[in-house]
N, C-alpha and C. Protein backbone atom coordinates (compact mmCIF):
# COMPACT_ATOMS: atom_id res chain seq x y z
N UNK A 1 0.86 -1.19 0.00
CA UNK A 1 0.00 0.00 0.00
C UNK A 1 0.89 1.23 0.00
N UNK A 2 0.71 2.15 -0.83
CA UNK A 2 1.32 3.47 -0.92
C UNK A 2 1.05 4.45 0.25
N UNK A 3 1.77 5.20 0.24
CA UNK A 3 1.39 6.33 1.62
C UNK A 3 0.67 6.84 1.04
N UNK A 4 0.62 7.50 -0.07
CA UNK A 4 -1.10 8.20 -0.80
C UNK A 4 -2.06 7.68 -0.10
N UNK A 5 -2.12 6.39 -0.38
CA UNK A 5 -3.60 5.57 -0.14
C UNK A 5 -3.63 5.39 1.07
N UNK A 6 -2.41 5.43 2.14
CA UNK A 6 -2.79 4.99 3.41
C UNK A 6 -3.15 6.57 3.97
N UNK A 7 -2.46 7.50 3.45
CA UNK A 7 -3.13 8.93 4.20
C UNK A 7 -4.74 9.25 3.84
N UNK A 8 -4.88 9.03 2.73
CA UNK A 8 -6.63 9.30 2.15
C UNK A 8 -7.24 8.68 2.98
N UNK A 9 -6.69 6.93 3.26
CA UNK A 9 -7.95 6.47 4.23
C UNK A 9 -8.09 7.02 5.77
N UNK A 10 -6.52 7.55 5.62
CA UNK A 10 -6.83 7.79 7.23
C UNK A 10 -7.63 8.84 7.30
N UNK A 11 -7.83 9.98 6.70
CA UNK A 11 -8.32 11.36 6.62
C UNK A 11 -9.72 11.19 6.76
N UNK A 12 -10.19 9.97 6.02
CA UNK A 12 -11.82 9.19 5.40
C UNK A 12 -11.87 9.05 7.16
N UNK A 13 -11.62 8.42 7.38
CA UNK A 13 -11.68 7.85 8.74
C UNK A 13 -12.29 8.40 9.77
N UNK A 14 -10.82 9.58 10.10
CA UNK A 14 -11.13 10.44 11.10
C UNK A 14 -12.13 12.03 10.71
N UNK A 15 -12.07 12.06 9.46
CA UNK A 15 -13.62 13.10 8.97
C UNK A 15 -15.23 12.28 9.33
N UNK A 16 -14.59 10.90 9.12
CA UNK A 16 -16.32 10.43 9.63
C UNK A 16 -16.69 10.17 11.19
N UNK A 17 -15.21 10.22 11.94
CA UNK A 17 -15.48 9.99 13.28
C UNK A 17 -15.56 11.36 13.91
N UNK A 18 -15.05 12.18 13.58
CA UNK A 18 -15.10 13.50 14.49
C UNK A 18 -16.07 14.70 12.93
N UNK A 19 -17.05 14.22 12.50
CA UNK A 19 -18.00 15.22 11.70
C UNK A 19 -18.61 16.15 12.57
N UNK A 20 -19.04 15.39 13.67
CA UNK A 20 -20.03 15.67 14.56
C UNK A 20 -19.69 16.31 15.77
N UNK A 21 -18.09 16.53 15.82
CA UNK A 21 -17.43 17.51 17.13
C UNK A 21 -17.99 18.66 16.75
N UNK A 22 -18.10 20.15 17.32
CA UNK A 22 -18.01 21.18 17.07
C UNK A 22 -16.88 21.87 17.87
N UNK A 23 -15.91 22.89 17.82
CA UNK A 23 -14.98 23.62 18.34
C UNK A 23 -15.48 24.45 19.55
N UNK A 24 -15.08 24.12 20.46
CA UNK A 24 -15.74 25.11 21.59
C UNK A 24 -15.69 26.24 21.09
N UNK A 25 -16.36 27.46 21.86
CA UNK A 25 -16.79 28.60 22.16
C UNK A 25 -15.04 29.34 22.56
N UNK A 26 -15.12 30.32 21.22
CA UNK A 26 -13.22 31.20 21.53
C UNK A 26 -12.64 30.67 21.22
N UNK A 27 -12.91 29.58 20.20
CA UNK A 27 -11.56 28.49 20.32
C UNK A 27 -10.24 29.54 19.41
N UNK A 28 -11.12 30.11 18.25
CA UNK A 28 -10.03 31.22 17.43
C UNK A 28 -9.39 32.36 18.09
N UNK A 29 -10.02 33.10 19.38
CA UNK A 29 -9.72 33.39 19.91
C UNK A 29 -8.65 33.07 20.92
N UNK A 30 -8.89 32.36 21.56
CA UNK A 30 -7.65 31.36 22.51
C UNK A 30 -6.72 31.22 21.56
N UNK A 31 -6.54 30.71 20.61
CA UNK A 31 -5.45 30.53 19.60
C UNK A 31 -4.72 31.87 19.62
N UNK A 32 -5.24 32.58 18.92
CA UNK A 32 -4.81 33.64 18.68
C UNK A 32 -3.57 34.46 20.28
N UNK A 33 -4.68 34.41 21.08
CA UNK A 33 -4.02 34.72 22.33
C UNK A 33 -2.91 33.75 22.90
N UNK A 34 -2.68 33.04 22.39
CA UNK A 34 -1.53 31.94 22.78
C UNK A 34 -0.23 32.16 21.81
N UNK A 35 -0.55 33.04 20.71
CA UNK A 35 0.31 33.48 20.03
C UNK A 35 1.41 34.69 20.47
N UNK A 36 2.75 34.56 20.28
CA UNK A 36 3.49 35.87 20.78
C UNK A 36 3.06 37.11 20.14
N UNK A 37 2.88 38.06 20.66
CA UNK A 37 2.37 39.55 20.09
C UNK A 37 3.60 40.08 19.53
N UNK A 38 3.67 40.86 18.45
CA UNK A 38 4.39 41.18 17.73
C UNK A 38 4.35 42.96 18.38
N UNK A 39 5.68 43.18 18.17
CA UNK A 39 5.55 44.61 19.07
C UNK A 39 5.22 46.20 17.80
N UNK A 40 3.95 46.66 18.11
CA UNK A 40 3.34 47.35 17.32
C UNK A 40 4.62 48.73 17.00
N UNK A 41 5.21 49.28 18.26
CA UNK A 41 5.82 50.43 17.49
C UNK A 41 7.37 50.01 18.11
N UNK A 42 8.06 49.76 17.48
CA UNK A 42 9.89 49.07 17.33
C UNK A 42 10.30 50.66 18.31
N UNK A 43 11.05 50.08 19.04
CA UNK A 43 12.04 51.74 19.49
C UNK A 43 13.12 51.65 19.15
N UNK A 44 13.43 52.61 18.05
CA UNK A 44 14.63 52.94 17.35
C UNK A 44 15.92 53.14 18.12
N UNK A 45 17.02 53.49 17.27
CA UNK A 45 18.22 53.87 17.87
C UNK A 45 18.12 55.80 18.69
N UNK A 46 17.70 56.33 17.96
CA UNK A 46 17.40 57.40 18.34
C UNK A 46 16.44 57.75 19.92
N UNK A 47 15.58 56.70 19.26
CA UNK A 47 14.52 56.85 20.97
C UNK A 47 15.57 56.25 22.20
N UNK A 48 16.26 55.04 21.65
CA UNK A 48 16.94 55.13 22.77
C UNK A 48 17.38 56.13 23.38
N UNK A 49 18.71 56.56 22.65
CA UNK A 49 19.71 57.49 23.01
C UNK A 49 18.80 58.95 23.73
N UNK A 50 17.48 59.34 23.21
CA UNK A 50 16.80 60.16 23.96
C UNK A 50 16.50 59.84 25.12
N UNK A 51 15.83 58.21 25.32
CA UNK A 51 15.46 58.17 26.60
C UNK A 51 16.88 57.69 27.86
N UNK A 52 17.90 57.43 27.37
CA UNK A 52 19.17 57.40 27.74
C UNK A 52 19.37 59.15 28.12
N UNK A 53 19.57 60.24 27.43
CA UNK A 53 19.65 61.38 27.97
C UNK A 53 19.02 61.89 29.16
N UNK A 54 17.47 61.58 28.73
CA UNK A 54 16.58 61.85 29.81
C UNK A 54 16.20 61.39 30.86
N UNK A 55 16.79 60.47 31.42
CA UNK A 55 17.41 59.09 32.36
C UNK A 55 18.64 60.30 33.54
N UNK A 56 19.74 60.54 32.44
CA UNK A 56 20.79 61.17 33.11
C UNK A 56 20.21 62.43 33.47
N UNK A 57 19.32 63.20 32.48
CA UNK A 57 19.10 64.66 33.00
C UNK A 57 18.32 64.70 34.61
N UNK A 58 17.09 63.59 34.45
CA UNK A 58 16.53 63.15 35.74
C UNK A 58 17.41 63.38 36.95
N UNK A 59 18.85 62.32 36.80
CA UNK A 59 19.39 62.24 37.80
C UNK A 59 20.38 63.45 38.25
N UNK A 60 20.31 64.27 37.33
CA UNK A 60 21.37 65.44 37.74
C UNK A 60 20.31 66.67 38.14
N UNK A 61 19.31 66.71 37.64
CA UNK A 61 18.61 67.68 38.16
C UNK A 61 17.48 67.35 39.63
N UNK A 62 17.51 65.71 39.68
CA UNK A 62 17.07 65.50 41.43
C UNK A 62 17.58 66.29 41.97
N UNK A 63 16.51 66.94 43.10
CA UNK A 63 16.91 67.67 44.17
C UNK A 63 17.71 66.68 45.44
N UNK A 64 18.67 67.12 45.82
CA UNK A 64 19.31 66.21 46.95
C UNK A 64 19.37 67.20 48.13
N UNK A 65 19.60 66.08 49.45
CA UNK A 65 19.38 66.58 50.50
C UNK A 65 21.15 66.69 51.15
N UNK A 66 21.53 67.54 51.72
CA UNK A 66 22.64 67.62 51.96
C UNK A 66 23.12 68.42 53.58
N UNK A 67 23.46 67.48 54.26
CA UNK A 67 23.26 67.41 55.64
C UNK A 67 24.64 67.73 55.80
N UNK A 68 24.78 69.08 57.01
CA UNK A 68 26.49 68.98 57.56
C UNK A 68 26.41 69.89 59.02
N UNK A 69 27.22 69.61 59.90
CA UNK A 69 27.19 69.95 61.43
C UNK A 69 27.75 71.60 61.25
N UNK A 70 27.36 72.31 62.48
CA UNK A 70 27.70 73.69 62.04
C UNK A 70 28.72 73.87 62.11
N UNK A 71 29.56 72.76 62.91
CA UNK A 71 31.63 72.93 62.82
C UNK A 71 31.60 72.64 61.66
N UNK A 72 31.25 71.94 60.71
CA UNK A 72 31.55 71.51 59.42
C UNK A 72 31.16 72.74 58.76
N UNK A 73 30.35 73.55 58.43
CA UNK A 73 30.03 74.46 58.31
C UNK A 73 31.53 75.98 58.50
N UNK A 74 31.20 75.79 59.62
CA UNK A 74 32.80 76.60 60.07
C UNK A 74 33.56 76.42 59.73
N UNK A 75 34.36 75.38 60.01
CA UNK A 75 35.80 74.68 59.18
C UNK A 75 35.39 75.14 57.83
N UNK A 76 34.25 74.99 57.29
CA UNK A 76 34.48 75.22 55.74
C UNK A 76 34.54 76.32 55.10
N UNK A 77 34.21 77.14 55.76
CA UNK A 77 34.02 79.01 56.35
C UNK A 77 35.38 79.62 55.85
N UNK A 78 36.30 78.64 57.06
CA UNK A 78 37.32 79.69 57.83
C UNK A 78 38.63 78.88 56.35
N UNK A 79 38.31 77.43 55.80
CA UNK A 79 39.25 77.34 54.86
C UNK A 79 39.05 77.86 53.49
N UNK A 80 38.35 78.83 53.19
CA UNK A 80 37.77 79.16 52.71
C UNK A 80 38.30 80.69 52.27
N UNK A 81 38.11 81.24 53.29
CA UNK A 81 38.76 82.32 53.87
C UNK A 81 40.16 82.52 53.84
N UNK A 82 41.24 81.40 54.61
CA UNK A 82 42.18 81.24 54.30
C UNK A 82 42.80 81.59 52.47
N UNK A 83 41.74 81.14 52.05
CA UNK A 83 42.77 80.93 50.72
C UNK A 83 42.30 82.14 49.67
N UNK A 84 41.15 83.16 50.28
CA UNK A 84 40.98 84.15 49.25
C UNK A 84 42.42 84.85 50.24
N UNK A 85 42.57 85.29 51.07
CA UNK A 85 43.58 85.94 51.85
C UNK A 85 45.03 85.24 51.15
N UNK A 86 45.41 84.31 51.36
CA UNK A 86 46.60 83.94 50.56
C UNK A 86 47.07 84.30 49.51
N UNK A 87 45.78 84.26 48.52
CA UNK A 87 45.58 84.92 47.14
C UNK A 87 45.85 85.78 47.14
N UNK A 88 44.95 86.99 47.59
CA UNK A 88 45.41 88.29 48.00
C UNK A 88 46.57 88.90 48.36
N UNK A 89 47.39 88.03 49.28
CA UNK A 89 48.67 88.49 49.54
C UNK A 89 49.88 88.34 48.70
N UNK A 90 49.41 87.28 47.58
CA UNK A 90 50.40 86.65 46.42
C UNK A 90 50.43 87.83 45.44
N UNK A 91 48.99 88.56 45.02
CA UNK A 91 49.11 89.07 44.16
C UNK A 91 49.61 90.55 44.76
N UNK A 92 49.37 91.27 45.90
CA UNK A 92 50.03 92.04 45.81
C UNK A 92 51.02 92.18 46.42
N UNK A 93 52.21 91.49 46.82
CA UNK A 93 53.32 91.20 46.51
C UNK A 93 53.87 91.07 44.96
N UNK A 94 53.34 90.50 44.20
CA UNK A 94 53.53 90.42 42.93
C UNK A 94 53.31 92.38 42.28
N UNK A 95 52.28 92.60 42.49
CA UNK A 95 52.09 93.88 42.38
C UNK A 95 53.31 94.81 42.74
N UNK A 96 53.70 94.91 44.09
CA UNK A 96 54.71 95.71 44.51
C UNK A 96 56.14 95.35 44.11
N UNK A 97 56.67 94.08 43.41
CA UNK A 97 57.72 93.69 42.87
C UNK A 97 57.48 94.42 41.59
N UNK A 98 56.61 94.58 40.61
CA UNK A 98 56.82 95.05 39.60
C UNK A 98 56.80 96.65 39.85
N UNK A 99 56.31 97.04 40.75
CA UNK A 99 56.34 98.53 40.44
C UNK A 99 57.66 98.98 41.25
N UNK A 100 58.09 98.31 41.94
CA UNK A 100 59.72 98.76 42.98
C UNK A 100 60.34 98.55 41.22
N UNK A 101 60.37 97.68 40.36
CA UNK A 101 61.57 97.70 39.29
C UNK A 101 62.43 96.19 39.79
N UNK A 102 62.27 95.86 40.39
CA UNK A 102 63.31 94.91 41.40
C UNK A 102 62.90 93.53 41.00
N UNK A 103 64.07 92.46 39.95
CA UNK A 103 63.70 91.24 40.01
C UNK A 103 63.37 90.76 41.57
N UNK A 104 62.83 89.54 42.12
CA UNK A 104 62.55 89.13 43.19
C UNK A 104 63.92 88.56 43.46
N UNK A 105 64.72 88.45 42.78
CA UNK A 105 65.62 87.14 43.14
C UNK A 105 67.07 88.23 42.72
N UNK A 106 66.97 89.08 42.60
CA UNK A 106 68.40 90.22 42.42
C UNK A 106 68.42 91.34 43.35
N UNK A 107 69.31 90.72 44.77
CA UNK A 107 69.37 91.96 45.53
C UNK A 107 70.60 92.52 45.47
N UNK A 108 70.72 93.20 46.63
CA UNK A 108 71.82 94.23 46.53
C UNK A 108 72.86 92.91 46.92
N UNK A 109 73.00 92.26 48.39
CA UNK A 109 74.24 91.29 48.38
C UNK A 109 74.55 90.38 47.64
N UNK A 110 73.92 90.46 46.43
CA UNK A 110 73.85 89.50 45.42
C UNK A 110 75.31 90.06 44.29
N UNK A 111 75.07 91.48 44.29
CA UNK A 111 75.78 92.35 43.20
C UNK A 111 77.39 92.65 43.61
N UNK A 112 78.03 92.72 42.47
CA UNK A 112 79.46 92.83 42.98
C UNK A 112 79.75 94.40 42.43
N UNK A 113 80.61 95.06 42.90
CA UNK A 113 81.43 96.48 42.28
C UNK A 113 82.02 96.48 41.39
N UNK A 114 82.26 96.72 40.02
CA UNK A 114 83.02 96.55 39.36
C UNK A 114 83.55 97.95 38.87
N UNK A 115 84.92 98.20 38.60
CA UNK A 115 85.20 99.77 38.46
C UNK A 115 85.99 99.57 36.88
N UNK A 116 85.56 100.26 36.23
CA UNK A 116 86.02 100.24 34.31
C UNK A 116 86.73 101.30 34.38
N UNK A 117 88.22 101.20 33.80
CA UNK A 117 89.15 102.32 33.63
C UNK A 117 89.36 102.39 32.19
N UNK A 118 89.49 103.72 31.78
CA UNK A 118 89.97 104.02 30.25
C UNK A 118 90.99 105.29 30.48
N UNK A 119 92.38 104.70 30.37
CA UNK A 119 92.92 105.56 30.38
C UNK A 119 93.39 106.65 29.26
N UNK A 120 93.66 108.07 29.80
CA UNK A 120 93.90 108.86 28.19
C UNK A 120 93.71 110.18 29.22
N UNK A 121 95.68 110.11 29.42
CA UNK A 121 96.53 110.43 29.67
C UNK A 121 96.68 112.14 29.17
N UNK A 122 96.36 112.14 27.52
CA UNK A 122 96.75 113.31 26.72
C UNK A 122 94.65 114.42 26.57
N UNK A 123 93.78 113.72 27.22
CA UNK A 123 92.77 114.11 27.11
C UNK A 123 92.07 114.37 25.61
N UNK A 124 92.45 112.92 25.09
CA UNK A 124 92.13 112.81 23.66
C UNK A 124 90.60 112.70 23.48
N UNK A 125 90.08 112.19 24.34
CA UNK A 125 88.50 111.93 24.66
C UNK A 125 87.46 113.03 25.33
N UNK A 126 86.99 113.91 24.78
CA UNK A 126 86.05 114.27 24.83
C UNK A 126 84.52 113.54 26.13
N UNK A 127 84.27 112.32 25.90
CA UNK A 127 83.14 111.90 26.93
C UNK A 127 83.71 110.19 26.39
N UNK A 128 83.28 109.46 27.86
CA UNK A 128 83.32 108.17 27.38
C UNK A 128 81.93 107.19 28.84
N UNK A 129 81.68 106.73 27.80
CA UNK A 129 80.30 105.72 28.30
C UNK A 129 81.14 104.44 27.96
N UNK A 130 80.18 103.39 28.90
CA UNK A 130 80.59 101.75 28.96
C UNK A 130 79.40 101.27 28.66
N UNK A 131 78.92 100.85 27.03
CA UNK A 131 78.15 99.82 26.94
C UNK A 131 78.21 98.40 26.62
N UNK A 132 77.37 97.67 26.81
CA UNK A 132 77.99 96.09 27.03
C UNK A 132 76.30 95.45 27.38
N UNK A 133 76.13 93.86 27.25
CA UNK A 133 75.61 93.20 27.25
C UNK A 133 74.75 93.48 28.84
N UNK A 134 75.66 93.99 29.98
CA UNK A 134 74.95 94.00 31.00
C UNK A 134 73.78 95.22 31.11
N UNK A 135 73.70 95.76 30.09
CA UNK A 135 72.79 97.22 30.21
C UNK A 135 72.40 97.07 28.73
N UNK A 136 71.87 96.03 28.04
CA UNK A 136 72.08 95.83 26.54
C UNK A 136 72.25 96.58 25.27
N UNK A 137 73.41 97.23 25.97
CA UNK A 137 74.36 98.22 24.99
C UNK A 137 73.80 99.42 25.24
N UNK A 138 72.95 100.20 26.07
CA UNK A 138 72.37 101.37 26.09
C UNK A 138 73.51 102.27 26.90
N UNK A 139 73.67 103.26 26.61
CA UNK A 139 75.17 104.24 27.16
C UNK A 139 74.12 104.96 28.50
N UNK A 140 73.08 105.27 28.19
CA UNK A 140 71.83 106.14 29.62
C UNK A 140 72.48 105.28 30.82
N UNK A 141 73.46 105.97 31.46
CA UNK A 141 73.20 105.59 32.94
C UNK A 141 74.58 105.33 33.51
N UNK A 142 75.53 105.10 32.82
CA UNK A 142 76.97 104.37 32.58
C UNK A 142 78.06 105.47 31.78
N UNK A 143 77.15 106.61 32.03
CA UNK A 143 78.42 107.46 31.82
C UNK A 143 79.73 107.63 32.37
N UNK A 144 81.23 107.38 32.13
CA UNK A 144 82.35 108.00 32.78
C UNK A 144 82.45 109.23 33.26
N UNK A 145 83.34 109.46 34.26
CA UNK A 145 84.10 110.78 34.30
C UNK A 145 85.77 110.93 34.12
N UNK A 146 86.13 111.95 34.33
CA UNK A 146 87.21 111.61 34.08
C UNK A 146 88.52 112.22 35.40
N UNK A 147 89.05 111.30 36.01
CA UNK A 147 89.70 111.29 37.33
C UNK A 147 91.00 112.13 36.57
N UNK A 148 91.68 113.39 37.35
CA UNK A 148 92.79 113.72 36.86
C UNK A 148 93.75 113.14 37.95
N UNK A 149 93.40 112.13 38.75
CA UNK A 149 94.97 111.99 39.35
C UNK A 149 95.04 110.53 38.89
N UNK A 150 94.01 109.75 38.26
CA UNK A 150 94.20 108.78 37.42
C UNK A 150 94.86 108.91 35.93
N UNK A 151 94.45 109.83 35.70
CA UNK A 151 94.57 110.36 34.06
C UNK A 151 93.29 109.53 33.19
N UNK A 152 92.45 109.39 33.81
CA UNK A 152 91.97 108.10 32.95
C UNK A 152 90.11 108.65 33.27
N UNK A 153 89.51 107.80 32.65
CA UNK A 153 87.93 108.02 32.86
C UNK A 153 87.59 106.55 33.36
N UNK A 154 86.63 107.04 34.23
CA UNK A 154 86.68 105.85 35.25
C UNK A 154 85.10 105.74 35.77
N UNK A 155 84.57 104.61 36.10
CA UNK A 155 83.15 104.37 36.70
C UNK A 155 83.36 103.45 37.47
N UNK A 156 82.56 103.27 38.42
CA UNK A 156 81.94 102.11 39.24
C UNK A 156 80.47 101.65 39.42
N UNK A 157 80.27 100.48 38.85
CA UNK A 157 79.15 100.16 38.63
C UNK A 157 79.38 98.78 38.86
N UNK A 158 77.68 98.30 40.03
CA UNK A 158 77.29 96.99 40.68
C UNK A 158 76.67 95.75 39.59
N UNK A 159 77.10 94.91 39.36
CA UNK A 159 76.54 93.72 38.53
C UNK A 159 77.28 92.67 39.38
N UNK A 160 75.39 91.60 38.94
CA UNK A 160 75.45 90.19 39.03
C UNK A 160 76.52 89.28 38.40
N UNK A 161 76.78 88.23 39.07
CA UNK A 161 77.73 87.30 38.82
C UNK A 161 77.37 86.60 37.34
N UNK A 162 78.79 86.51 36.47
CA UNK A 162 78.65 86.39 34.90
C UNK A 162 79.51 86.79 33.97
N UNK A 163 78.95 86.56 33.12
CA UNK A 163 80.31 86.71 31.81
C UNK A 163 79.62 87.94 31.08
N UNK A 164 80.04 89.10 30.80
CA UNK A 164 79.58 89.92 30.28
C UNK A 164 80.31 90.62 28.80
N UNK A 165 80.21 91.07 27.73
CA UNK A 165 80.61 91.35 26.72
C UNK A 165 80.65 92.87 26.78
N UNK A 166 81.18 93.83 26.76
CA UNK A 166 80.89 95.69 26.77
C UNK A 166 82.66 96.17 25.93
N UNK A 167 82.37 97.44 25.99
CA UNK A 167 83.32 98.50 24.72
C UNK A 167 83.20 99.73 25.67
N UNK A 168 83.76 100.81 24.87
CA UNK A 168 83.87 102.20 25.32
C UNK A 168 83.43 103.28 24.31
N UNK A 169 82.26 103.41 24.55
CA UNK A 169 81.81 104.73 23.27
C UNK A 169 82.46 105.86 23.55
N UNK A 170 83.31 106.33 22.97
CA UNK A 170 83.78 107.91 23.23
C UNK A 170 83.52 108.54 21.99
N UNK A 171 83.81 110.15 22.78
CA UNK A 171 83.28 110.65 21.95
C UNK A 171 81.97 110.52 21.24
N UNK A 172 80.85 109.66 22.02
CA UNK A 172 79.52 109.59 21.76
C UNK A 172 79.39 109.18 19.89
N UNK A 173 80.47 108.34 19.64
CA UNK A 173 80.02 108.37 17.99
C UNK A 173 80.78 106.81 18.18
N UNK A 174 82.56 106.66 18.62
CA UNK A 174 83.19 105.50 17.95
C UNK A 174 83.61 104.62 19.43
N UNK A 175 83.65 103.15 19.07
CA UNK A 175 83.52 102.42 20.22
C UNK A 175 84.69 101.64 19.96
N UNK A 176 85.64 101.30 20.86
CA UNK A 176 87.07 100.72 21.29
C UNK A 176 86.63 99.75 22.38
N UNK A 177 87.61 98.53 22.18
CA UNK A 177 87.66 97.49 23.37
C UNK A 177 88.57 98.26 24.42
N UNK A 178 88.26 97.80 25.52
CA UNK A 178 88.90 97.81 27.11
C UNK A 178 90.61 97.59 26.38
N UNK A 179 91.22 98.54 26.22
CA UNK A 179 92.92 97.83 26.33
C UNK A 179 93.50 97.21 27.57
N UNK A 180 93.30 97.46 28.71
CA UNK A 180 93.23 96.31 29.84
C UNK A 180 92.50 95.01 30.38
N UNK A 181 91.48 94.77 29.26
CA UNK A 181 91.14 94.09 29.35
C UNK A 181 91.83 92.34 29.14
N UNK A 182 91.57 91.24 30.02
CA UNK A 182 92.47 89.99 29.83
C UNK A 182 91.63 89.40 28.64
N UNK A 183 90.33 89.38 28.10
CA UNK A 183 89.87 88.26 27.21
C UNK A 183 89.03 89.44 26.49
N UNK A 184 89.27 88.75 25.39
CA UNK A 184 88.60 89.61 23.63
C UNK A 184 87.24 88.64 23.29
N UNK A 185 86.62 89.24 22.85
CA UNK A 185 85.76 87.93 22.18
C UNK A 185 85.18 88.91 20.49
N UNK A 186 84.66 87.55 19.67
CA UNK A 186 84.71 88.88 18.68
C UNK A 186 82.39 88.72 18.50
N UNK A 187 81.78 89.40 18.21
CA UNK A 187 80.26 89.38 17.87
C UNK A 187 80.15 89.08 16.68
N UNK A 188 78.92 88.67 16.34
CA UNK A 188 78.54 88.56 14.93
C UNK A 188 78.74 89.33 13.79
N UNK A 189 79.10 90.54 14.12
CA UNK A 189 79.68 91.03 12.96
C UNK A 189 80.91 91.50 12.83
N UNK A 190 82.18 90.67 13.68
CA UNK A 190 83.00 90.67 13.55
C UNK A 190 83.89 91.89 14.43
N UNK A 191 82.78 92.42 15.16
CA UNK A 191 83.92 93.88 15.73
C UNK A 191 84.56 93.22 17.43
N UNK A 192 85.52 93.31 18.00
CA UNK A 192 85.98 92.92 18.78
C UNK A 192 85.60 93.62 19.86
N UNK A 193 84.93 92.91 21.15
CA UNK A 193 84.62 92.96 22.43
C UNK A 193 85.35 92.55 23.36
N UNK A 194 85.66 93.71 24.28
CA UNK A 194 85.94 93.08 25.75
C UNK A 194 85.31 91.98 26.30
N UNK A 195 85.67 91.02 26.92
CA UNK A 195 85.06 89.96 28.20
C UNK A 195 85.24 90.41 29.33
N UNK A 196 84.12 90.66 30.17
CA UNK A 196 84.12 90.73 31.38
C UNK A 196 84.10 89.71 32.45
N UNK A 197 84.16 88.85 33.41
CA UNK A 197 84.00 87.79 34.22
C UNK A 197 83.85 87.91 35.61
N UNK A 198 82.44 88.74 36.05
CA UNK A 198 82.17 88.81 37.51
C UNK A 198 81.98 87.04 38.25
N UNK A 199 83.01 87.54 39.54
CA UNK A 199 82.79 86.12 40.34
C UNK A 199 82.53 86.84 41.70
N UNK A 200 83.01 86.54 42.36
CA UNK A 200 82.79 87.32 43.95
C UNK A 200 83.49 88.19 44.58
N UNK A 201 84.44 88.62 43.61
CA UNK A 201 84.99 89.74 44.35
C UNK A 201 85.52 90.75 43.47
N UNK A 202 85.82 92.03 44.23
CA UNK A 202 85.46 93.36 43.54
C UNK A 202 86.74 93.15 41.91
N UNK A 203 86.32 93.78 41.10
CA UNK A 203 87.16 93.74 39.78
C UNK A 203 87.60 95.14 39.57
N UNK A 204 88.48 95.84 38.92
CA UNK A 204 88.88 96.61 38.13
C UNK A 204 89.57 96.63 37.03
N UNK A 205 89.04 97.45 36.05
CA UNK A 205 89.44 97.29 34.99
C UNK A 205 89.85 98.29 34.23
């Protein structure tokens, strides 16, 4: 017997034994409800990430309750206090360093004497200034005079410890190295400079 023929009879069979069932009452219903529900509106990537925002905004804009003892209170007062005052005293200190002129860190026992001689003997020189790297070449302030029991034009002037480069403007127009000077050095464009070498104790030159 073929499975064709054995399924037809079975079908014959059980159509003549159950003709006469009827399906309870809801039965399409119950079905239906036994089925998984399919979800009517999908939440996108976007709805997430909104309701993800609005999640965090919730929690940052809860009101919170925030409990502290009145020493806690105080202590927090007085450190508080402390540090606008600190502030205050930083900056004007800072304030009064710039208007004195005065690095913070260049005082007077810091500075050594140094005395620059140019001698000229026959009073060939008219005026002579000492500019140099320590006053960056400006003659205002470093003018000579001129000593007659030296024969010579002479200054004394205080600088920090260092190697310094300076000349002799005379005559307010042409500039000569130190002829007593021990070390030459020459500048970028070739004109020859005195070396100076403050260490700790007084120099003349």
């Amino acid at each position: 017997m073929s499975k064709n023929i054995f399924e037809d009879q079975l079908r014959s069979v059980l159509s003549e034994e159950f003709s006469d069932v009827n399906p309870p009452e809801n039965f399409t219903q119950n079905v239906m409800n036994q089925l998984p529900l399919k979800a009517a509106n999908p939440v996108t990537l976007s709805k997430k990430i909104e309701q993800r925002y609005r999640c965090i905004w919730n929690i940052l804009t809860r009101p919170m309750t925030v409990s502290a003892s009145p020493l806690q209170i105080v202590a927090s007062v007085a450190v508080i206090f402390c540090g606008v005052f600190a502030l205050a005293n930083i900056s004007l200190d800072n304030m009064e360093s710039r208007h004195s002129g005065l690095q913070p860190t260049l005082t007077t026992s810091s500075l050594k004497r140094v005395a620059f001689t140019l001698p000229d003997p026959d009073r060939k020189f008219s005026s002579a200034v000492v500019i140099g790297s320590f006053n960056k070449w400006q003659s205002q302030g470093f003018e000579m005079h001129y000593d007659e029991s030296q024969e010579a034009w002479v200054l004394e002037h205080a600088l920090a410890s260092g190697d310094y480069e300076y000349v002799f403007l005379v005559n307010g127009e042409s500039s000569m190295p130190d002829p007593r000077a021990v070390f030459y050095v020459q500048d970028s464009f070739g004109n020859k400079n005195s070396l100076l070498q403050v260490s700790g104790v007084q120099h003349e030159l």
